[in-house]
Protein backbone atom coordinates (compact mmCIF):
# COMPACT_ATOMS: atom_id res chain seq x y z
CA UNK A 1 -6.44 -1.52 23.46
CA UNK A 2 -9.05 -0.14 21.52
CA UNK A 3 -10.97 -2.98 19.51
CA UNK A 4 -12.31 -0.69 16.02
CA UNK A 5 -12.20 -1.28 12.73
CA UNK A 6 -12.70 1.82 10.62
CA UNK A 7 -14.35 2.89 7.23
CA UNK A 8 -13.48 5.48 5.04
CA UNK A 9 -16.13 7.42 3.36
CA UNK A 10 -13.98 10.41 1.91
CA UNK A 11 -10.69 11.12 1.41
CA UNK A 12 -7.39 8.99 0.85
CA UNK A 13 -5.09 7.29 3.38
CA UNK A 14 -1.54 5.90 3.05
CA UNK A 15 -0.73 3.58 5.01
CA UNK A 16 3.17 2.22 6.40
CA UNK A 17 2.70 -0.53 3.17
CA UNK A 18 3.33 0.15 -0.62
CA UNK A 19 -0.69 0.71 -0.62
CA UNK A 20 -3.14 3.63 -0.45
CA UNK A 21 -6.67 3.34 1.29
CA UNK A 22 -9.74 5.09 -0.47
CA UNK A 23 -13.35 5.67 -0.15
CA UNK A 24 -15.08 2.48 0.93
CA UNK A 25 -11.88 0.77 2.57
CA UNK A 26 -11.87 -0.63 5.74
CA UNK A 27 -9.10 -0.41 7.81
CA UNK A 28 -8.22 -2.08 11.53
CA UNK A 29 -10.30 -5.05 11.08
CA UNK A 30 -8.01 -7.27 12.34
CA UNK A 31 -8.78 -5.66 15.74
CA UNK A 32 -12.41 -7.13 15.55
CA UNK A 33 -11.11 -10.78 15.71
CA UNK A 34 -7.83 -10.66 18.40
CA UNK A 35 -6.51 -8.13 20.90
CA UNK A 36 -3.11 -7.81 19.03
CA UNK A 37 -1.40 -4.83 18.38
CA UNK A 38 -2.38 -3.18 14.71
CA UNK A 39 0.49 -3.82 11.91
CA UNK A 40 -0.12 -1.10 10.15
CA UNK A 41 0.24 2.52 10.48
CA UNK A 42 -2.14 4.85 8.26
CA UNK A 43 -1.35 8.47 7.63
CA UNK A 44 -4.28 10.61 5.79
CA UNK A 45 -2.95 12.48 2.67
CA UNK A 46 -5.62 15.63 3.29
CA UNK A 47 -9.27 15.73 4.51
CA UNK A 48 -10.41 12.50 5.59
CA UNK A 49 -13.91 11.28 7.02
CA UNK A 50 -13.84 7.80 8.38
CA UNK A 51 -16.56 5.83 10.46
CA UNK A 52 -15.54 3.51 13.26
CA UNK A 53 -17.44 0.52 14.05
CA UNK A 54 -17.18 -0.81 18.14
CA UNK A 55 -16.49 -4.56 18.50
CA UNK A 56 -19.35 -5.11 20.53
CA UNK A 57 -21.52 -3.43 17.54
CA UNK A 58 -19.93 -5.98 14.90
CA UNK A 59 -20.64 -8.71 17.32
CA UNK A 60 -24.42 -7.64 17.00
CA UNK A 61 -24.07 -7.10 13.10
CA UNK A 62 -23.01 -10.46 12.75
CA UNK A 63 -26.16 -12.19 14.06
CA UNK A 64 -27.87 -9.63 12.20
CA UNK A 65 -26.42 -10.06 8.91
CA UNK A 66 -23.47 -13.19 8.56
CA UNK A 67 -22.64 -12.19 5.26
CA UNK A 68 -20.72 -9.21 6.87
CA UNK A 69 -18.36 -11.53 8.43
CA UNK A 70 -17.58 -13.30 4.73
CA UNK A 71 -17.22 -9.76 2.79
CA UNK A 72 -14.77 -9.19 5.47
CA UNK A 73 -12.49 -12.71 4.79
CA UNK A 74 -12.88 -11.86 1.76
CA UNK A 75 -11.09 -8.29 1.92
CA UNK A 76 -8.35 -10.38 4.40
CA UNK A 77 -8.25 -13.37 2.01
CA UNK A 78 -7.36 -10.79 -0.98
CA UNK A 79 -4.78 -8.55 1.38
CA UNK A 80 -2.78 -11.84 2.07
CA UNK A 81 -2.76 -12.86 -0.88
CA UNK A 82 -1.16 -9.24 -2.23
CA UNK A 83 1.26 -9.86 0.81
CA UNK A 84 2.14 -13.27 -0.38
CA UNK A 85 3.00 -11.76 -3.87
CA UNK A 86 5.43 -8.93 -2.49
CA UNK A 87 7.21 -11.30 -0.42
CA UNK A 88 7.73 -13.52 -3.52
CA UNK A 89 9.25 -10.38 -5.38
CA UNK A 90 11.36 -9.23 -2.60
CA UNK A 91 12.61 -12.92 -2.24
CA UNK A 92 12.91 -13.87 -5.61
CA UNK A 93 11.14 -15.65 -8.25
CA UNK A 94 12.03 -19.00 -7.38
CA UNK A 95 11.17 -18.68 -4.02
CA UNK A 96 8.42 -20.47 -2.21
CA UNK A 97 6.39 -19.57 0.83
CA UNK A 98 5.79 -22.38 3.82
């Protein structure tokens, strides 16, 4: 299993979630930190340039530059939180997630 996270720098992505990926998203990140399968699918919606960045090169980045790391919770943080919100809808307003 490959172990890549991936940038776009042109171009727009949809991905298998209400939600569209543009210039400067990352996608596959989750694949930097476990060896899980990837829960989402993307599909590109025309041209589309995209960088990919190795494990073992974010592993290096890291010691190089630790704030990489936190802008990276930070996209996570913000993606579970939008998760958290649709599951809310979809179960109801007076529902509450444990």
């Amino acid at each position: 299993m490959l172990a890549n996270s991936f940038s776009f720098t042109s171009g727009t992505l949809r991905l298998n979630l209400p939600r569209y990926l543009s210039e400067g998203d990352v996608f596959g990140e989750m694949a930097l930190f476990d060896q899980e399968v990837r829960s989402a699918t993307v599909r590109a919606r025309g041209e589309v340039w995209a960088l990919t960045l190795e494990k073992k090169t974010f592993l290096r980045r890291i010691h190089e530059d630790p704030s990489l790391v936190f802008n990276i919770l930070v996209k996570m943080s913000r993606r579970i939180r939008e998760l958290n919100d649709s599951l809310k809808k979809a179960l109801g307003r007076g529902s509450t997630l444990r």
